[in-house]
PDB file of N, CA and C in Angstrom:
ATOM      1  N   UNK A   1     -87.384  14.680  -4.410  1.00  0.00           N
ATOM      2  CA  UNK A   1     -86.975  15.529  -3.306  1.00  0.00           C
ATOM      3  C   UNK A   1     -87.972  15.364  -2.161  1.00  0.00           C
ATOM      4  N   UNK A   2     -87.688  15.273  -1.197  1.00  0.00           N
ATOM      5  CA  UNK A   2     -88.478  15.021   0.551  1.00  0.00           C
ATOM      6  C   UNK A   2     -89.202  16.830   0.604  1.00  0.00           C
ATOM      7  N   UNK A   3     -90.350  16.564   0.972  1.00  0.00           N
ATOM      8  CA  UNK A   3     -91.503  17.543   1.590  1.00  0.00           C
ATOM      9  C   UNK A   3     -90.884  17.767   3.125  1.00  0.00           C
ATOM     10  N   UNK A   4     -89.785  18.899   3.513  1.00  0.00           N
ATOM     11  CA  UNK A   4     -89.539  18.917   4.822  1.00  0.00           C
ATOM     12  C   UNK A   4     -90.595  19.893   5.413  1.00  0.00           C
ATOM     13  N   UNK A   5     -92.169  20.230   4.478  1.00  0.00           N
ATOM     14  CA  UNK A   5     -92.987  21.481   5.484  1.00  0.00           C
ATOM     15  C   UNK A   5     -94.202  20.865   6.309  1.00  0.00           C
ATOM     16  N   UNK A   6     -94.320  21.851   7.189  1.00  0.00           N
ATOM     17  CA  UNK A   6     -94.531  21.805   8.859  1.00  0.00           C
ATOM     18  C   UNK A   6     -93.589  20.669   9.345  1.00  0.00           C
ATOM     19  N   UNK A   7     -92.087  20.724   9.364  1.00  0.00           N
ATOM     20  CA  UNK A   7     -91.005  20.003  10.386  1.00  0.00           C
ATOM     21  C   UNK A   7     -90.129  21.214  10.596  1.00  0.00           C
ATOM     22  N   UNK A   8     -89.460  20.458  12.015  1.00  0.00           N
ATOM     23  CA  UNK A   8     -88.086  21.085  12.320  1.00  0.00           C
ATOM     24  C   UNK A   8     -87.267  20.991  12.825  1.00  0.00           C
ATOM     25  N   UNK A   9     -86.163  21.178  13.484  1.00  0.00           N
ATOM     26  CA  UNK A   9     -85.248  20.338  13.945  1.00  0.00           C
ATOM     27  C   UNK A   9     -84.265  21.252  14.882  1.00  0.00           C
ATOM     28  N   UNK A  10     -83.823  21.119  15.986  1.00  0.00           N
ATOM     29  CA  UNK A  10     -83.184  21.663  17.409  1.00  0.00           C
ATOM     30  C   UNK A  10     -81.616  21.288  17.401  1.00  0.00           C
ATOM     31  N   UNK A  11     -80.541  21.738  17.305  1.00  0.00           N
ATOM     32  CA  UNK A  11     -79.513  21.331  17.415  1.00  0.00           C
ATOM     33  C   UNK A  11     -78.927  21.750  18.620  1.00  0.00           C
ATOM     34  N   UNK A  12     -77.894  21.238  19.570  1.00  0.00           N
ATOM     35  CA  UNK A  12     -77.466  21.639  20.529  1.00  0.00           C
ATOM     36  C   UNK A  12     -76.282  23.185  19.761  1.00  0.00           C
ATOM     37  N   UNK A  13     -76.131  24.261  21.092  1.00  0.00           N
ATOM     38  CA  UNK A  13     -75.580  25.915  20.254  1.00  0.00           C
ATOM     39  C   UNK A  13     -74.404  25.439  20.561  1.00  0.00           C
ATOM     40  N   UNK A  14     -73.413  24.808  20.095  1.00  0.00           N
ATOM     41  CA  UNK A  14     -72.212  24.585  20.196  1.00  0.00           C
ATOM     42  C   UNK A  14     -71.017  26.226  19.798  1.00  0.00           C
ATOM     43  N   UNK A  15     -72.335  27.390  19.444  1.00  0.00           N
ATOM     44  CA  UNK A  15     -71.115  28.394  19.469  1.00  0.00           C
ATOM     45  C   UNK A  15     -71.896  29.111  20.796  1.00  0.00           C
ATOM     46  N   UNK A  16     -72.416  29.079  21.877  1.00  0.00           N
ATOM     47  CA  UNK A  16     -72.791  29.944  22.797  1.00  0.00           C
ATOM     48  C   UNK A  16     -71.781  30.823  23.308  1.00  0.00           C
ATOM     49  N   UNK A  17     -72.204  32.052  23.102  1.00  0.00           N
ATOM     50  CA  UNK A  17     -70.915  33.349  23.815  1.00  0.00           C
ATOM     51  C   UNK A  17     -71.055  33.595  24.628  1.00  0.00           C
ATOM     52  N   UNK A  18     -72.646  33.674  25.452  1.00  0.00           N
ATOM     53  CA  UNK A  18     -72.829  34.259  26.978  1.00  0.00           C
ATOM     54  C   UNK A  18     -74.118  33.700  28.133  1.00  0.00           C
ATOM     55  N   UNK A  19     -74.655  33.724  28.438  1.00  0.00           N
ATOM     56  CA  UNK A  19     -75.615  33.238  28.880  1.00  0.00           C
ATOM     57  C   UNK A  19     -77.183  33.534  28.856  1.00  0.00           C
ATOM     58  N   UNK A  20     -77.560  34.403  27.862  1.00  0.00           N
ATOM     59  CA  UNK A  20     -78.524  34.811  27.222  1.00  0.00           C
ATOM     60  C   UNK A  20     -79.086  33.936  25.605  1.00  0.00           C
ATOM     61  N   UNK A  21     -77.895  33.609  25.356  1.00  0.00           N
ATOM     62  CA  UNK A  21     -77.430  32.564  24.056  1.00  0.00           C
ATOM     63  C   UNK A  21     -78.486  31.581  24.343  1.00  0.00           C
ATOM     64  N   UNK A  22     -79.083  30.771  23.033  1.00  0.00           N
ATOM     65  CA  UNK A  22     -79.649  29.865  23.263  1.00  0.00           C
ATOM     66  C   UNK A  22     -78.735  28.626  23.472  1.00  0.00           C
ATOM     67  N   UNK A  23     -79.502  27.641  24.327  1.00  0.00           N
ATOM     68  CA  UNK A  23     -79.230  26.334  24.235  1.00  0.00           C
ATOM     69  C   UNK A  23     -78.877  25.349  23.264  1.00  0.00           C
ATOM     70  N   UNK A  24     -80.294  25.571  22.779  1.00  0.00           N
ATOM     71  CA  UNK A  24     -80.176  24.919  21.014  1.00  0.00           C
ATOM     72  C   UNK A  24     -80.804  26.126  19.760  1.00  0.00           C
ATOM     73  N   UNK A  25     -80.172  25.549  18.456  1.00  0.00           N
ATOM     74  CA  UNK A  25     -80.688  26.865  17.698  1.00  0.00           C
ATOM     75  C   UNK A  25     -80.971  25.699  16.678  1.00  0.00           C
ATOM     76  N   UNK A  26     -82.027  25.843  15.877  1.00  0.00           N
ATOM     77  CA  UNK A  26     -82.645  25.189  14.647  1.00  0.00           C
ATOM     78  C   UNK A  26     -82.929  26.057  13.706  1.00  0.00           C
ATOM     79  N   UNK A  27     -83.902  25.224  12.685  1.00  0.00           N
ATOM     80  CA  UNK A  27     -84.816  25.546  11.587  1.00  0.00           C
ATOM     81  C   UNK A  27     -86.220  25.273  11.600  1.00  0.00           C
ATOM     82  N   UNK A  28     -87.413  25.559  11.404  1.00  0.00           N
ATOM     83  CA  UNK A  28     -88.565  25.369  11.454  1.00  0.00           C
ATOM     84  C   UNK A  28     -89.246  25.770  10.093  1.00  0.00           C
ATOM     85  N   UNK A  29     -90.193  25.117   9.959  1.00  0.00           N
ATOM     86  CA  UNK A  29     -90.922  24.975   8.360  1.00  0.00           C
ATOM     87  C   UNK A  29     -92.612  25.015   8.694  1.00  0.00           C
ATOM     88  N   UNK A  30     -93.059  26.410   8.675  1.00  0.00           N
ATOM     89  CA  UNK A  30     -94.824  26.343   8.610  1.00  0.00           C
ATOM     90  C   UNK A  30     -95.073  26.550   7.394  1.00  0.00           C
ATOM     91  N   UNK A  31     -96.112  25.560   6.749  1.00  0.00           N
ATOM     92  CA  UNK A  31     -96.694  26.250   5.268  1.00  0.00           C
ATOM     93  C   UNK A  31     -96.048  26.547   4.603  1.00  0.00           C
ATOM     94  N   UNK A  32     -94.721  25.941   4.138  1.00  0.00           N
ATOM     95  CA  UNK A  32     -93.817  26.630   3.360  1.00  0.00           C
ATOM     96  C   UNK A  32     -92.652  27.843   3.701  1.00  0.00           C
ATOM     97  N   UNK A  33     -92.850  28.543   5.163  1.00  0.00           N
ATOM     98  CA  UNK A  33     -91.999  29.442   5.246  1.00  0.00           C
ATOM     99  C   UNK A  33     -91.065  28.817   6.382  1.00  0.00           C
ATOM    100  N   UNK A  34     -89.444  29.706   6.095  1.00  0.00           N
ATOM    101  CA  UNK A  34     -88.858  28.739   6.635  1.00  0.00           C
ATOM    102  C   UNK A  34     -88.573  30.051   8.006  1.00  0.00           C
ATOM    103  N   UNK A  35     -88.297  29.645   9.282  1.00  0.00           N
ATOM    104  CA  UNK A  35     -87.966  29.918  10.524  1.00  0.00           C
ATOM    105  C   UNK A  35     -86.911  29.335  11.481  1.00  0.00           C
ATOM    106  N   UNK A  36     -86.118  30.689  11.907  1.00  0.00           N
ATOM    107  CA  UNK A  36     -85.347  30.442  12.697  1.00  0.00           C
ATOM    108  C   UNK A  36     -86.119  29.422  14.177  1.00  0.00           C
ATOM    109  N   UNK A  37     -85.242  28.478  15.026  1.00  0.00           N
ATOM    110  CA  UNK A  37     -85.887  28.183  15.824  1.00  0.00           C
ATOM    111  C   UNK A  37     -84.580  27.838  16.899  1.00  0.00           C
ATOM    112  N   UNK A  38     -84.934  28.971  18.246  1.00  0.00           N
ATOM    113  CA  UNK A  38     -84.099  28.637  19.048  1.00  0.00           C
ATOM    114  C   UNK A  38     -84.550  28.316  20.976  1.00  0.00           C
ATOM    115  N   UNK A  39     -83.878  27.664  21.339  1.00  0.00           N
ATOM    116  CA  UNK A  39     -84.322  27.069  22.978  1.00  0.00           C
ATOM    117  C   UNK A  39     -83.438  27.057  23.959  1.00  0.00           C
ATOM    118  N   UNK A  40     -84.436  27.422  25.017  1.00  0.00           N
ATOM    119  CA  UNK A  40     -83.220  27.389  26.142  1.00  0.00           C
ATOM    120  C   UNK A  40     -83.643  26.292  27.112  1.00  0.00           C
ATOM    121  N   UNK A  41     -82.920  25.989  27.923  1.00  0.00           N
ATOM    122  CA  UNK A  41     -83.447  24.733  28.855  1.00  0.00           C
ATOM    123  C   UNK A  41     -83.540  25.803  30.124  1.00  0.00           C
ATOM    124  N   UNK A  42     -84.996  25.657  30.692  1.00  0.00           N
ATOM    125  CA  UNK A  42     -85.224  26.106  31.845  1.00  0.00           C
ATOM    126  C   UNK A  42     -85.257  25.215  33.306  1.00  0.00           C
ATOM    127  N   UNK A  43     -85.207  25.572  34.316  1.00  0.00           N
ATOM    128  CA  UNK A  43     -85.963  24.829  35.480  1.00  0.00           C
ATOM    129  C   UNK A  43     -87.550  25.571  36.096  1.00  0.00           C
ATOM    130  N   UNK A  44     -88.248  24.746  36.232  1.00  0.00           N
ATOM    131  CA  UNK A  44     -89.465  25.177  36.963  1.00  0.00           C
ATOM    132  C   UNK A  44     -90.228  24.314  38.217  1.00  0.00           C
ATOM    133  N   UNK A  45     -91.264  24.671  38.437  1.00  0.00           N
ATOM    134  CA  UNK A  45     -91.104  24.323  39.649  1.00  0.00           C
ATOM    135  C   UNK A  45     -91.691  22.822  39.693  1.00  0.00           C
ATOM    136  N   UNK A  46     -92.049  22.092  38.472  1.00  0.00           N
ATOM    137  CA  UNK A  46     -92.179  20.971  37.823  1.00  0.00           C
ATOM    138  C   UNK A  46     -90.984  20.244  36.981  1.00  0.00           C
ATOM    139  N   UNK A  47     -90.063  20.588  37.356  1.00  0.00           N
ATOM    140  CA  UNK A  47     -88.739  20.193  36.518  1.00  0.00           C
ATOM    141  C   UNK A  47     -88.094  21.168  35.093  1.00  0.00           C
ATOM    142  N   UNK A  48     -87.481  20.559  34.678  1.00  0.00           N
ATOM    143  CA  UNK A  48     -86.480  21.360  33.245  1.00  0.00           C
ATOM    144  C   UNK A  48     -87.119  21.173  32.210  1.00  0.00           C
ATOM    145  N   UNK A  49     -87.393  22.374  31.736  1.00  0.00           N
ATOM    146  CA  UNK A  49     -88.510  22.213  30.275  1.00  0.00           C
ATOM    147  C   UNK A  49     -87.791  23.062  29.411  1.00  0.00           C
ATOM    148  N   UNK A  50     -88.183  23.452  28.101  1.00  0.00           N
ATOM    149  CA  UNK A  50     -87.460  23.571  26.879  1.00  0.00           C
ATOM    150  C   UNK A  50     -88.407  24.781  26.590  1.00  0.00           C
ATOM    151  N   UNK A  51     -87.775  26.193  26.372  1.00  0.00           N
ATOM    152  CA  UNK A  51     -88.704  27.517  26.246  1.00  0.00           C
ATOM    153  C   UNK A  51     -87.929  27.519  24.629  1.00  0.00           C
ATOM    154  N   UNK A  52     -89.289  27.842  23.966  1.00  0.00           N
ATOM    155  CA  UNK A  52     -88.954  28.293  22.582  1.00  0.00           C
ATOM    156  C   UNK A  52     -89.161  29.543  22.159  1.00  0.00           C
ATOM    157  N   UNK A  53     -88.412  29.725  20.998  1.00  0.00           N
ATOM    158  CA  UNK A  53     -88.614  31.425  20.101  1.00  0.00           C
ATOM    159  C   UNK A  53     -88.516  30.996  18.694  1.00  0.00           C
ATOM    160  N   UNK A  54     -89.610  31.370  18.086  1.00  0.00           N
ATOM    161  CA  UNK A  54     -89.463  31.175  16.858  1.00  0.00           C
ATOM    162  C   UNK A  54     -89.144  32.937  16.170  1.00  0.00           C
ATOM    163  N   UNK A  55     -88.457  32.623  14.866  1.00  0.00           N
ATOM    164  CA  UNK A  55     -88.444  34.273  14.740  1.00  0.00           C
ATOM    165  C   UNK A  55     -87.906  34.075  12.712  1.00  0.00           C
ATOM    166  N   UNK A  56     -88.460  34.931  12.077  1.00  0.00           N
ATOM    167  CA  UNK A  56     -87.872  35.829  10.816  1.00  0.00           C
ATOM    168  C   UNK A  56     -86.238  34.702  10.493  1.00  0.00           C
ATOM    169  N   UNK A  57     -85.854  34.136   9.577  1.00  0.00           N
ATOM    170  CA  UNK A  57     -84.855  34.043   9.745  1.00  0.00           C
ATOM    171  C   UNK A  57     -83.423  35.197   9.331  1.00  0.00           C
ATOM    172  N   UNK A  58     -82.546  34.917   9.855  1.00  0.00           N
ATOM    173  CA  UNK A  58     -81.425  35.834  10.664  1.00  0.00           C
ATOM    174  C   UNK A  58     -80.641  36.157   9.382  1.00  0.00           C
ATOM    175  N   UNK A  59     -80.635  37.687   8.492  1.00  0.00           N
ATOM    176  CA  UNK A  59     -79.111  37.770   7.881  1.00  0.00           C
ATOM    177  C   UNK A  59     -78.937  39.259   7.893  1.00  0.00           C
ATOM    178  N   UNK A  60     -77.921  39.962   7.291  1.00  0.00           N
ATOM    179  CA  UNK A  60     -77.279  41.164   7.922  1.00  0.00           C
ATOM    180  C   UNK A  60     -78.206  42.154   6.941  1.00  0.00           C
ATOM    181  N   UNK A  61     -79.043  41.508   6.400  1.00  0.00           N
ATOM    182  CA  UNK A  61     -79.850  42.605   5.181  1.00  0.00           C
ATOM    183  C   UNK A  61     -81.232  42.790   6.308  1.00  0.00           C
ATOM    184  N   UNK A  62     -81.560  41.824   6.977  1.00  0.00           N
ATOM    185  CA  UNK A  62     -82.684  41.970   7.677  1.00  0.00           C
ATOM    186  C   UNK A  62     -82.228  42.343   8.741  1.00  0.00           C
ATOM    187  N   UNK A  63     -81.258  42.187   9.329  1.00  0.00           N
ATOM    188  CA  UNK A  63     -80.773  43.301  10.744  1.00  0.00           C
ATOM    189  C   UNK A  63     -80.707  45.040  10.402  1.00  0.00           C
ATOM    190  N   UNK A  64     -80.273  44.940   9.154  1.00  0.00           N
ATOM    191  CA  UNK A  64     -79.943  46.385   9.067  1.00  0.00           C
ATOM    192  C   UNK A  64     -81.250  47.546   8.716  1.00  0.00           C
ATOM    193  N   UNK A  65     -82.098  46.721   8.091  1.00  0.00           N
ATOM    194  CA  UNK A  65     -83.198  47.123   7.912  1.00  0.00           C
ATOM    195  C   UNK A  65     -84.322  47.505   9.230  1.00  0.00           C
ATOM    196  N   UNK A  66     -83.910  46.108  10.325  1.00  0.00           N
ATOM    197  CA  UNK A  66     -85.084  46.671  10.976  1.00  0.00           C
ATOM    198  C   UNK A  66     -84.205  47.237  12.308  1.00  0.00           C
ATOM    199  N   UNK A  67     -83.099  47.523  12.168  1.00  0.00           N
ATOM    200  CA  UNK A  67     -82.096  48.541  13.177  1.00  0.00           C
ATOM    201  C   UNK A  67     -82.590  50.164  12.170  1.00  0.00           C
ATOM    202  N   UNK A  68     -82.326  50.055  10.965  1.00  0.00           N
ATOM    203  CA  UNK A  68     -83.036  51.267  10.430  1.00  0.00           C
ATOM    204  C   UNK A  68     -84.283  51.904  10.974  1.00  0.00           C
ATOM    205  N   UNK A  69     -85.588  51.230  11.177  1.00  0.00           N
ATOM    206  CA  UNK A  69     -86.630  51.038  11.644  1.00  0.00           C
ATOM    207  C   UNK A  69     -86.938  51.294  12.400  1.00  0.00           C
ATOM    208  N   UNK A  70     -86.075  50.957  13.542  1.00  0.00           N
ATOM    209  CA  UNK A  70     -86.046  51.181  15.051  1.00  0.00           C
ATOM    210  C   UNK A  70     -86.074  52.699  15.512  1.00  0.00           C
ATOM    211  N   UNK A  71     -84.972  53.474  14.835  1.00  0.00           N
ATOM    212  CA  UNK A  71     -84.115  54.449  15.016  1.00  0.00           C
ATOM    213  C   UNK A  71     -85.227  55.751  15.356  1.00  0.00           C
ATOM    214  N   UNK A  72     -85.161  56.308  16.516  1.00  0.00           N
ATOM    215  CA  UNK A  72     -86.069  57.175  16.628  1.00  0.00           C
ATOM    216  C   UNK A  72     -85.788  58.595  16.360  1.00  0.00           C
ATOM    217  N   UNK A  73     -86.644  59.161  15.231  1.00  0.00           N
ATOM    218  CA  UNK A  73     -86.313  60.624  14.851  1.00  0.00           C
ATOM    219  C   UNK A  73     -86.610  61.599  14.919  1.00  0.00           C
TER     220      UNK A  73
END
């Protein structure tokens, strides 16, 4: 089996809904943990560069939990 840790990989967001949406959305691998990885293509005042977010990866057990979290009481 292939060692895919510290790699990652950018795919173009072929489902984008609005314009906040990333560009591209990936996977990322530090030390073994795995990460969401998503980009938007910017302009600056040096040309179009690539802004990243790495984050927790994404499922409805970890949304609900930290929407729980949030909730001020």
């Amino acid at each position: 089996m292939a060692d895919y840790t510290n790699t990652g990989a950018l795919f173009t967001n072929d489902k984008k809904g609005n314009d906040k949406a990333p560009d591209y959305k990936g996977k990322l691998n530090v030390n073994g943990t795995d990460y969401d990885l998503a980009g938007w293509k910017k302009q600056g005042k040096n040309g179009t560069f690539l802004s990243l977010k790495i984050s927790e990866p994404y499922n409805k057990e970890n949304k609900a939990a930290k929407v729980a979290t949030d909730l001020p009481f």
